[in-house]
Each structure stands twice: as C-alpha cells, then as structure tokens.
PDB file of N, CA and C in Angstrom:
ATOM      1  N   UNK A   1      94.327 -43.931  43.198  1.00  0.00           N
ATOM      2  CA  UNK A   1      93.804 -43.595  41.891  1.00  0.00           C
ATOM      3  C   UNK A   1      93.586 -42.077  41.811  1.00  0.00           C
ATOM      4  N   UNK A   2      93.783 -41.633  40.662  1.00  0.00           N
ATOM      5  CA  UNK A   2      93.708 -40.033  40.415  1.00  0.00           C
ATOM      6  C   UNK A   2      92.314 -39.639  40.312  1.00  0.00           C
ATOM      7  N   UNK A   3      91.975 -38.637  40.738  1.00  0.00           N
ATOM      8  CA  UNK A   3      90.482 -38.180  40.702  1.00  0.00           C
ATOM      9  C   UNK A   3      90.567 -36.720  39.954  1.00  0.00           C
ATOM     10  N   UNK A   4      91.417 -36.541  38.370  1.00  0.00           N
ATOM     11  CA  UNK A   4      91.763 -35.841  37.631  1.00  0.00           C
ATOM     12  C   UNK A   4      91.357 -36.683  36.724  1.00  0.00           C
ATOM     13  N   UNK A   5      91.331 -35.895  35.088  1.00  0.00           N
ATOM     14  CA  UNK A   5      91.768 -36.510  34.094  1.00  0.00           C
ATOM     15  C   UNK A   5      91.743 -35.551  33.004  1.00  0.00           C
ATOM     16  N   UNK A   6      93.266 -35.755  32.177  1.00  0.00           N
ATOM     17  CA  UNK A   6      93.759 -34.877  31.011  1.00  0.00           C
ATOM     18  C   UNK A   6      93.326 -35.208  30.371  1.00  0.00           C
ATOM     19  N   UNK A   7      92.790 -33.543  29.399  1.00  0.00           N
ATOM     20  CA  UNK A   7      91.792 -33.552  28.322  1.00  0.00           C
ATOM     21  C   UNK A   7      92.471 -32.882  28.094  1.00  0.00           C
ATOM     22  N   UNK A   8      92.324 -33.037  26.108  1.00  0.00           N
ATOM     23  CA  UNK A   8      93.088 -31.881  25.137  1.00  0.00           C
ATOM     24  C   UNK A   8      91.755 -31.343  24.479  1.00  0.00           C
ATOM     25  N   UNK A   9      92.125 -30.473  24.548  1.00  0.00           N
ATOM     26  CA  UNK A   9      90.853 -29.262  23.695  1.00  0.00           C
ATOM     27  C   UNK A   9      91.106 -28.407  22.678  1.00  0.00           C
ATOM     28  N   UNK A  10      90.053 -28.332  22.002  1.00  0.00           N
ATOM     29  CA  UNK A  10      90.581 -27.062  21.150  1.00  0.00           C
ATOM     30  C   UNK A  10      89.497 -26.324  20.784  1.00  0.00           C
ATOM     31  N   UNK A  11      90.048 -24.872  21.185  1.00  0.00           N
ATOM     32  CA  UNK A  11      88.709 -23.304  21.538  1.00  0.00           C
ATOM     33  C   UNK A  11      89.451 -22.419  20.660  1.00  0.00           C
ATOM     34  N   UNK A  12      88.131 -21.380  19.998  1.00  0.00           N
ATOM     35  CA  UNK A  12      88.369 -20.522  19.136  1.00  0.00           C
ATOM     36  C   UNK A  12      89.381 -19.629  19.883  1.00  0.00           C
ATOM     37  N   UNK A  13      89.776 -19.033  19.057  1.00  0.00           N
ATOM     38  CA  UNK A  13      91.069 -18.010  19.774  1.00  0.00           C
ATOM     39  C   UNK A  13      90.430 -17.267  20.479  1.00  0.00           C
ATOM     40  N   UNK A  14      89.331 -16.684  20.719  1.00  0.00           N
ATOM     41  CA  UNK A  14      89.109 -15.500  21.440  1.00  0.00           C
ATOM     42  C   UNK A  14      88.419 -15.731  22.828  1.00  0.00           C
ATOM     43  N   UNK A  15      87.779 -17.779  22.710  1.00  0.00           N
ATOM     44  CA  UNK A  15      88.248 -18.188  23.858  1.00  0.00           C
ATOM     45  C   UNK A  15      89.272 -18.408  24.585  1.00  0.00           C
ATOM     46  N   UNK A  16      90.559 -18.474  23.815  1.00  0.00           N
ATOM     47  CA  UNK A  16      91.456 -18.944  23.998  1.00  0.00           C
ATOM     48  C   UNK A  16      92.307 -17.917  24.753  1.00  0.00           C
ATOM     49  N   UNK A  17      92.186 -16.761  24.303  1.00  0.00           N
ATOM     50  CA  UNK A  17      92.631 -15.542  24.957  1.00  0.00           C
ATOM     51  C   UNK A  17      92.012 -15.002  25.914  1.00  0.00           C
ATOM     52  N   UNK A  18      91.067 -15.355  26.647  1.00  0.00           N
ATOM     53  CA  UNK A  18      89.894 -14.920  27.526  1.00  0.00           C
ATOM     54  C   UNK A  18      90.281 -15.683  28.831  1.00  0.00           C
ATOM     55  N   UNK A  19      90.687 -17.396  27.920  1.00  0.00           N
ATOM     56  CA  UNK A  19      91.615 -18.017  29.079  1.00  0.00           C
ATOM     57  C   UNK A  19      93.047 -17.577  29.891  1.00  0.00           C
ATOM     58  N   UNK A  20      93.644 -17.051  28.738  1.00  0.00           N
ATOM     59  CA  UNK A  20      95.340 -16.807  28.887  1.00  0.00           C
ATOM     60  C   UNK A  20      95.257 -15.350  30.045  1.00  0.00           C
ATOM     61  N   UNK A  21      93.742 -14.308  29.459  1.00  0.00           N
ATOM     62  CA  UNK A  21      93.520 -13.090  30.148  1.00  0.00           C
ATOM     63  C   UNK A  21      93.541 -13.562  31.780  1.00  0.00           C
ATOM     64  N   UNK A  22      92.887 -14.017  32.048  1.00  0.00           N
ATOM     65  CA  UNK A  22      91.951 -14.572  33.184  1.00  0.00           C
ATOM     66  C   UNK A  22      93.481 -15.334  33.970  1.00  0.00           C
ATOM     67  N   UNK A  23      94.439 -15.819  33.452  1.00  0.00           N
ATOM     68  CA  UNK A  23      95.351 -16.393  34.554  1.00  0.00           C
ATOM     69  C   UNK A  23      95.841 -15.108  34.594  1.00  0.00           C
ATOM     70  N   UNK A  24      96.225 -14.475  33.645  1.00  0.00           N
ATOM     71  CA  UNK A  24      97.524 -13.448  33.630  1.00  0.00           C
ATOM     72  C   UNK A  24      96.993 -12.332  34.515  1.00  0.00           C
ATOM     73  N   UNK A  25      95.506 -12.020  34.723  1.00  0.00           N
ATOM     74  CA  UNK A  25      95.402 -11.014  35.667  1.00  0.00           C
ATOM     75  C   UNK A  25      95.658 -11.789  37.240  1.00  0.00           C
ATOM     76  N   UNK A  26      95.739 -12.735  37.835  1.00  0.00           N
ATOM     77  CA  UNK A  26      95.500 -13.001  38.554  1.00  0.00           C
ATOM     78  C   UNK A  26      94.505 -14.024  39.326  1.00  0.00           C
ATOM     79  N   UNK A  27      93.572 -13.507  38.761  1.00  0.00           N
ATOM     80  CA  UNK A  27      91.897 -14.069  39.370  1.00  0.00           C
ATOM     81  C   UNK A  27      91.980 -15.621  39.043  1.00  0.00           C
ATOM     82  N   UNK A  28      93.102 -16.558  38.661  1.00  0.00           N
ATOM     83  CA  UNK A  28      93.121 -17.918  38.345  1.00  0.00           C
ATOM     84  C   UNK A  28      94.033 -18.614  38.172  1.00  0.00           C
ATOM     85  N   UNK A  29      94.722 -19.207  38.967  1.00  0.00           N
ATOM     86  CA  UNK A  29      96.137 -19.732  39.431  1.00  0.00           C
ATOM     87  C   UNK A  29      96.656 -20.123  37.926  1.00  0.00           C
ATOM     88  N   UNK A  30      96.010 -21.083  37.167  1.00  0.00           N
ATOM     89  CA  UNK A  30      95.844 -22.298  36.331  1.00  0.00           C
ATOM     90  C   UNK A  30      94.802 -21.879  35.190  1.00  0.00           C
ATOM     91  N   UNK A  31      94.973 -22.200  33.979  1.00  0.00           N
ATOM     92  CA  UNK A  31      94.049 -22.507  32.880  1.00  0.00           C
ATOM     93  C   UNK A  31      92.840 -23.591  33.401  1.00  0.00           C
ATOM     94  N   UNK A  32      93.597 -23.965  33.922  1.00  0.00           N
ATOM     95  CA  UNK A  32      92.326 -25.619  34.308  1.00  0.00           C
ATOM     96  C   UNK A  32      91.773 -24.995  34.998  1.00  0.00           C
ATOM     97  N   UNK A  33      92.364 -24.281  36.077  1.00  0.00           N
ATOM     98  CA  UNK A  33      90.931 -23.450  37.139  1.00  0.00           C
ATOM     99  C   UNK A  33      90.071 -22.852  36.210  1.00  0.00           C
ATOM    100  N   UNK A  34      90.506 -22.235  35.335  1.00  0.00           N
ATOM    101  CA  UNK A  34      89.017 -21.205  34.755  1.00  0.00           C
ATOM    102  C   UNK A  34      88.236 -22.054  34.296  1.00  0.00           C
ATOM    103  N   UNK A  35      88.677 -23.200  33.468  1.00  0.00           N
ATOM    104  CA  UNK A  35      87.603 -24.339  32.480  1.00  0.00           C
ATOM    105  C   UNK A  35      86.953 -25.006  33.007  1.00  0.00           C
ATOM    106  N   UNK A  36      87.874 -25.044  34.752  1.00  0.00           N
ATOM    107  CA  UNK A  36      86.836 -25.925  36.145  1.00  0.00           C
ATOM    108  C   UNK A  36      85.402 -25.230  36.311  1.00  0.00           C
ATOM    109  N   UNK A  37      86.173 -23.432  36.507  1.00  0.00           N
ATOM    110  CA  UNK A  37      85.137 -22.781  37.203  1.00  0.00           C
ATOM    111  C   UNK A  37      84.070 -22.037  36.182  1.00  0.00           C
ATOM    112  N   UNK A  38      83.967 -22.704  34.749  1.00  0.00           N
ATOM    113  CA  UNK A  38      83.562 -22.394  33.810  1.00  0.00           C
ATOM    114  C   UNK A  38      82.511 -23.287  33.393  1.00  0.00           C
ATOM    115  N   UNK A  39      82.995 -24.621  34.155  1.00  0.00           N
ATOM    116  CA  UNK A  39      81.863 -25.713  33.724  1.00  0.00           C
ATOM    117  C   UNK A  39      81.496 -25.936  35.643  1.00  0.00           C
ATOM    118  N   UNK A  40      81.635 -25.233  36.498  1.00  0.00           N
ATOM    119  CA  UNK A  40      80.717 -25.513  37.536  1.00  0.00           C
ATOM    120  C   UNK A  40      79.809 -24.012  37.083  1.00  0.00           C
ATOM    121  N   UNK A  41      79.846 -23.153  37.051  1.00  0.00           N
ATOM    122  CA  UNK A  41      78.705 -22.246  36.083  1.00  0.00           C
ATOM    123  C   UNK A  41      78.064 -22.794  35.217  1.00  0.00           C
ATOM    124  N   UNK A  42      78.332 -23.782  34.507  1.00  0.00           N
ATOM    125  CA  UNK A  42      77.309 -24.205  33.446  1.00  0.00           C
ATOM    126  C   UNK A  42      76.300 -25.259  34.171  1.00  0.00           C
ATOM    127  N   UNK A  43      77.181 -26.038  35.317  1.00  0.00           N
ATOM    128  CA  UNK A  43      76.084 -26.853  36.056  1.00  0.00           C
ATOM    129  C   UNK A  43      75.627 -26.159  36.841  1.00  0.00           C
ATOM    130  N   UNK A  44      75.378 -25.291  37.732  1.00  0.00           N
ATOM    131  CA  UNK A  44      74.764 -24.338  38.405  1.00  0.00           C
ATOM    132  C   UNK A  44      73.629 -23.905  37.360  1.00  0.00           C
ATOM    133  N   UNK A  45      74.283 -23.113  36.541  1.00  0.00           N
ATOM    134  CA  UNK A  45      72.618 -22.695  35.459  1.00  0.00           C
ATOM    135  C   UNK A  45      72.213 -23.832  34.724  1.00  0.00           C
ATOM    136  N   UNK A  46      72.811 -24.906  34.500  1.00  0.00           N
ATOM    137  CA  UNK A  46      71.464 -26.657  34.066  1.00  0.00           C
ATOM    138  C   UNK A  46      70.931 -26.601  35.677  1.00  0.00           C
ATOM    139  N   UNK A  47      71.460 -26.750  36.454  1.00  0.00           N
ATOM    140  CA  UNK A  47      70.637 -26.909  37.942  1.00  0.00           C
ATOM    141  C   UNK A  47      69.350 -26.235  37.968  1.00  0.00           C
ATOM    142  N   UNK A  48      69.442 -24.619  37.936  1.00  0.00           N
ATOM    143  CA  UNK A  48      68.699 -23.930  37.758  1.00  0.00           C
ATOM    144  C   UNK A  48      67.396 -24.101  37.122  1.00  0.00           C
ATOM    145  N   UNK A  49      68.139 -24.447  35.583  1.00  0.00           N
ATOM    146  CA  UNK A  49      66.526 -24.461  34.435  1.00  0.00           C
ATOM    147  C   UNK A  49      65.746 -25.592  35.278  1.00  0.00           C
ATOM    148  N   UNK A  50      66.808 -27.014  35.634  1.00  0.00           N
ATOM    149  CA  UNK A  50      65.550 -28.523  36.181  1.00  0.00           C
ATOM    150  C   UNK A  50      65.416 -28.089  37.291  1.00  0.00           C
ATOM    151  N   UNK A  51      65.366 -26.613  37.912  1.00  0.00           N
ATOM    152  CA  UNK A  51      64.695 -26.652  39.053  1.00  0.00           C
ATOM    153  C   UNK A  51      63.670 -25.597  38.438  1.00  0.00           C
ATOM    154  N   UNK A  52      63.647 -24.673  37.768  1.00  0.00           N
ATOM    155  CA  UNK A  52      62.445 -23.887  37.388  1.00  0.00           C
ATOM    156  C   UNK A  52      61.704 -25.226  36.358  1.00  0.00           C
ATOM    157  N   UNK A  53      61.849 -25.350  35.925  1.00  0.00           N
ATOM    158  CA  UNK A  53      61.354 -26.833  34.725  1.00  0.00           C
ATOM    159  C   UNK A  53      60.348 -27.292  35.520  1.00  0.00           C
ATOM    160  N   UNK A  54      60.957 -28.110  37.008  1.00  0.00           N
ATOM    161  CA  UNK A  54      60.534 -28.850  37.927  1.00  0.00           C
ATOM    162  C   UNK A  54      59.167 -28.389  38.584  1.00  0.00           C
ATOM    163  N   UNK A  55      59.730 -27.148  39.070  1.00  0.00           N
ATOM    164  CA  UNK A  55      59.039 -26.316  39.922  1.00  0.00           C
ATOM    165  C   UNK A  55      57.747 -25.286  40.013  1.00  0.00           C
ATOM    166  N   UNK A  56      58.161 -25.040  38.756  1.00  0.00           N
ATOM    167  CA  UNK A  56      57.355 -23.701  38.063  1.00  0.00           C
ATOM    168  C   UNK A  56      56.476 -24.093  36.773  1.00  0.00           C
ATOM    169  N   UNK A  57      57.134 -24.675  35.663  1.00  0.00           N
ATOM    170  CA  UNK A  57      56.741 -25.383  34.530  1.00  0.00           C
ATOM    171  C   UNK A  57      55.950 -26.108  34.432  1.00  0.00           C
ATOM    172  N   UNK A  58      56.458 -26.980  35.399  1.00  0.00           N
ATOM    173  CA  UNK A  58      55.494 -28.932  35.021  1.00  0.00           C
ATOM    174  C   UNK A  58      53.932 -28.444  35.935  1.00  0.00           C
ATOM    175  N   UNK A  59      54.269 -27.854  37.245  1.00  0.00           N
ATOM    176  CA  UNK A  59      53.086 -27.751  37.992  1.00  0.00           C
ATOM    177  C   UNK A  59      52.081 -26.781  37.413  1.00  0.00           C
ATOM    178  N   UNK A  60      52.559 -26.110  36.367  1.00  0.00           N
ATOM    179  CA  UNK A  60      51.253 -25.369  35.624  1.00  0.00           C
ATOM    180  C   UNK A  60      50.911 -25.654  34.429  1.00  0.00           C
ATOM    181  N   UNK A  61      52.007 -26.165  33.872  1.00  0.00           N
ATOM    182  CA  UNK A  61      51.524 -27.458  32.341  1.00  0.00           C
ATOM    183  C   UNK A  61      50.609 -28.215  32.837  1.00  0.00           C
ATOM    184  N   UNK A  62      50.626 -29.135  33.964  1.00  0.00           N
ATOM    185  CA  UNK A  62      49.851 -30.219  34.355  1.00  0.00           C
ATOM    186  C   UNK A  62      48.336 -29.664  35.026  1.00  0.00           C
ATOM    187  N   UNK A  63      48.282 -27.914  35.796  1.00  0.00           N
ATOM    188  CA  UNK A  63      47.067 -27.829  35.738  1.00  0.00           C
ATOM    189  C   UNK A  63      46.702 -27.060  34.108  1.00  0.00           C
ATOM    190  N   UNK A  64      47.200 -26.619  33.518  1.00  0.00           N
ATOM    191  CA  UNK A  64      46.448 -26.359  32.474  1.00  0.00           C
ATOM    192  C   UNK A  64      45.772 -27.529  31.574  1.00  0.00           C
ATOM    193  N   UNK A  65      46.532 -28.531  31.555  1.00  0.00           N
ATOM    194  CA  UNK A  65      46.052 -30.115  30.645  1.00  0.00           C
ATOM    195  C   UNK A  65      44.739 -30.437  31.262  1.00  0.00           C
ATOM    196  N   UNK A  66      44.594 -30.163  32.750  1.00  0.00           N
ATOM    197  CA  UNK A  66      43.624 -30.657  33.537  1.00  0.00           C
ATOM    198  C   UNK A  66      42.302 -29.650  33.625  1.00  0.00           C
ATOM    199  N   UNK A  67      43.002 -28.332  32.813  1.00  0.00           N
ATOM    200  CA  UNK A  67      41.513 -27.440  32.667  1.00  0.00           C
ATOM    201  C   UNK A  67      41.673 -26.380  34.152  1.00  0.00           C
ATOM    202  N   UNK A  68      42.596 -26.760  35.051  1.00  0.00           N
ATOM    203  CA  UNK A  68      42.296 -25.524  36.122  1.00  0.00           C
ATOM    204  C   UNK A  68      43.152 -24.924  36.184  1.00  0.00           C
ATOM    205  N   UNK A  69      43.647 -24.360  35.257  1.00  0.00           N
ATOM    206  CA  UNK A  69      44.757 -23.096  34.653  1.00  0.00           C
ATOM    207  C   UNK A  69      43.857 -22.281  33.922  1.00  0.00           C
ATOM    208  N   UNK A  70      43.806 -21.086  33.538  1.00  0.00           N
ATOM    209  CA  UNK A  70      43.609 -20.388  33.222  1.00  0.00           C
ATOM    210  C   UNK A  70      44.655 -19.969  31.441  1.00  0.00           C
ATOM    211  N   UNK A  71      44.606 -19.800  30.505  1.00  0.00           N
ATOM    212  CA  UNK A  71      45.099 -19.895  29.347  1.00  0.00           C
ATOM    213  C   UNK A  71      45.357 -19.013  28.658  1.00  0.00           C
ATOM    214  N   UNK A  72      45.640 -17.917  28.310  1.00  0.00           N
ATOM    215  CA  UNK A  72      45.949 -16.780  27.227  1.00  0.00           C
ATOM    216  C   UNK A  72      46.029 -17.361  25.521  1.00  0.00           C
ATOM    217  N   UNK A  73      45.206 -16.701  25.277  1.00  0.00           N
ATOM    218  CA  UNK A  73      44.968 -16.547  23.609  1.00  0.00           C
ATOM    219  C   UNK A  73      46.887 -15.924  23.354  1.00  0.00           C
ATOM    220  N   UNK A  74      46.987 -16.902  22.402  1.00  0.00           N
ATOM    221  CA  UNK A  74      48.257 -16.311  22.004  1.00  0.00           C
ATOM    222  C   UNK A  74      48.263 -14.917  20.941  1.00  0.00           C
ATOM    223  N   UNK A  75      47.234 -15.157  20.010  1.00  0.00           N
ATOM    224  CA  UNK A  75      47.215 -13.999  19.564  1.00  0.00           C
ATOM    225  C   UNK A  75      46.831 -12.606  19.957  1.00  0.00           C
ATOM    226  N   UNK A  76      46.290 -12.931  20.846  1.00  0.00           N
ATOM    227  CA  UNK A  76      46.274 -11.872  22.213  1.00  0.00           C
ATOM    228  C   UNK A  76      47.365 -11.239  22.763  1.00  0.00           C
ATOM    229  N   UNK A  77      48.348 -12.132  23.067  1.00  0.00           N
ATOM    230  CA  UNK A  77      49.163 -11.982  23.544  1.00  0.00           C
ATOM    231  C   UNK A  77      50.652 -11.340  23.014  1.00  0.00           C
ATOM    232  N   UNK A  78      50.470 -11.722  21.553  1.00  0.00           N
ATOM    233  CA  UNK A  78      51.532 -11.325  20.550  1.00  0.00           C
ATOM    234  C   UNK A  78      50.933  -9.798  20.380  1.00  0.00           C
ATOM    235  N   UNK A  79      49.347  -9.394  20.736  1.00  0.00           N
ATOM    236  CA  UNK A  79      48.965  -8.080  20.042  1.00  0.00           C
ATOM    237  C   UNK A  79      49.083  -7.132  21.094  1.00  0.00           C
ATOM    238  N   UNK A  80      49.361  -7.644  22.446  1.00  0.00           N
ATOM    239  CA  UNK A  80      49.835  -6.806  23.657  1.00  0.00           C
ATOM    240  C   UNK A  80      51.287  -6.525  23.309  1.00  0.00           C
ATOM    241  N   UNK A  81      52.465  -7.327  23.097  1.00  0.00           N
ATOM    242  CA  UNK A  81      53.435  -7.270  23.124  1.00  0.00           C
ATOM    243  C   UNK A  81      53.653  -6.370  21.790  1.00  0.00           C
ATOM    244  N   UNK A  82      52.611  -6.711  21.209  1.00  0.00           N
ATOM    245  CA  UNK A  82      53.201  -5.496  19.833  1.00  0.00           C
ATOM    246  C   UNK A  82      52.932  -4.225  20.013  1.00  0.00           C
ATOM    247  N   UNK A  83      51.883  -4.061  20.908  1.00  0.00           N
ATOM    248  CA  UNK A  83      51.220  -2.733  21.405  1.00  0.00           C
ATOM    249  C   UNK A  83      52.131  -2.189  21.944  1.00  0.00           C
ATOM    250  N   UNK A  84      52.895  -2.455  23.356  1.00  0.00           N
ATOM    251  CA  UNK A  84      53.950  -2.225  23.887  1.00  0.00           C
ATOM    252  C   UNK A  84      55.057  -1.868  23.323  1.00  0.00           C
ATOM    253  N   UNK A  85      55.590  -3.135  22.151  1.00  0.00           N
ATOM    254  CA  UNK A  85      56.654  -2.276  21.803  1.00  0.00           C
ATOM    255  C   UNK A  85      56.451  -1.165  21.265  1.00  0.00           C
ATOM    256  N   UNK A  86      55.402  -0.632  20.252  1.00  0.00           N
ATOM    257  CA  UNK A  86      55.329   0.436  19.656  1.00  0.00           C
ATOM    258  C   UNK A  86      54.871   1.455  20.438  1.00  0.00           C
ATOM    259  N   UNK A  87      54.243   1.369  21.663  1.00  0.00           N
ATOM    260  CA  UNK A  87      54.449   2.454  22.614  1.00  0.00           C
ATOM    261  C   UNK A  87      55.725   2.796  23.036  1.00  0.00           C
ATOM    262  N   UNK A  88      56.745   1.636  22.890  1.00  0.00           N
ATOM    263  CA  UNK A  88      58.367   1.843  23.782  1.00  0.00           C
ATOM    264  C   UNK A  88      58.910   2.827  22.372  1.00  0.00           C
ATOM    265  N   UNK A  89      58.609   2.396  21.519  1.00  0.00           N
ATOM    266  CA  UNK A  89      59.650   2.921  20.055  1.00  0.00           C
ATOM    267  C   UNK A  89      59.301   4.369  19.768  1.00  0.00           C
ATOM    268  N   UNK A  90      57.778   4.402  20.085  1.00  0.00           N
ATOM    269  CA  UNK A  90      57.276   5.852  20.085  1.00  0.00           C
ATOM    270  C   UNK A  90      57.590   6.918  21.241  1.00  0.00           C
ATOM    271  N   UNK A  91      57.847   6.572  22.808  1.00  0.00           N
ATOM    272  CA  UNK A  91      58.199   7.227  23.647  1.00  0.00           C
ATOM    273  C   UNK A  91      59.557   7.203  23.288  1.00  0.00           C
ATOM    274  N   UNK A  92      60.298   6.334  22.701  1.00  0.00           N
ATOM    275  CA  UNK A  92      62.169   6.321  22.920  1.00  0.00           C
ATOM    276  C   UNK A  92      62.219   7.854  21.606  1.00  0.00           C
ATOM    277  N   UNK A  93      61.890   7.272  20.492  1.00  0.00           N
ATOM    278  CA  UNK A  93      61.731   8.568  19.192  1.00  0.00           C
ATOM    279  C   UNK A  93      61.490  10.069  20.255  1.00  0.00           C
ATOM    280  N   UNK A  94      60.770  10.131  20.812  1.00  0.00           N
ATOM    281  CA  UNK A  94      60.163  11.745  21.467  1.00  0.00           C
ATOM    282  C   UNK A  94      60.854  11.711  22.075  1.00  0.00           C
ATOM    283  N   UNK A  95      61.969  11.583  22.717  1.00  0.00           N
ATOM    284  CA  UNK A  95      63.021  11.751  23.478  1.00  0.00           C
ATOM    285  C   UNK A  95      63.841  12.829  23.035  1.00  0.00           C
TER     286      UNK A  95
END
C-alpha cells in the first residue's frame, strides 16, 4: 500500500511562484518537497503554541483562578504601553 497521496490544489499565483522559485533555485528537488516542508513548519509551530499553551498558559491561568497569581490592572497596563510608545515616537522624532 502507498504511504503517499495525490492532492490537487489551487494557490494564489504568488504562492504559486514562490513554489516554481524554490525548485528552480535548487534548494528543492520537487514542488511536493516544498508543500511537504511547508506543512512540517506549520506542525512544528502548532507543536510549539500546545506546548507554550500547555506549559506556560494553563499553569498560570489556573493559579490566577485560584487567587495565587498575582494580576495586572489592564488599564494599567494599556497606560504603560501608551507611555512607552510615546516615549519611543518622541526619542525616534529627535533623531
């Protein structure tokens, strides 16, 4: 039994040319190699997020629900980030 299977697709042209680029320099025997090695990058970064999700996320969602997290005022937080940028916009201008 084959452990392949033909799929027809259809990608905007400028994917489409990104594909045709990518054999014609070299770096990809096959069209199918790039769309292979295009969707093992996409499972590598889903891997990624359910391991930060997993890892990082749930274990501080679950102490904050429980009260032993610590919490930031969001509007606090939007008035730092606004502070900042307008310090960045004001140092970039004096340049």
């Amino acid at each position: 039994m084959r452990n392949t299977q033909s799929l027809s697709i259809t990608l905007p042209h400028d994917m489409a040319q990104m594909i045709k680029e990518k054999v014609a320099s070299g770096a990809y025997a096959s069209e199918s190699e790039v769309i292979r090695d295009g969707l093992r990058a996409l499972r590598a970064r889903d891997a990624a997020v359910e391991h930060w999700l997993r890892d990082a996320v749930v274990p501080v969602f679950d102490r904050a629900m429980k009260g032993e997290e610590k919490l930031l005022d969001a509007a606090k937080v939007f008035s730092g980030l606004e502070s900042r940028d307008r310090a960045r916009k004001s140092k970039k201008a004096a340049r």
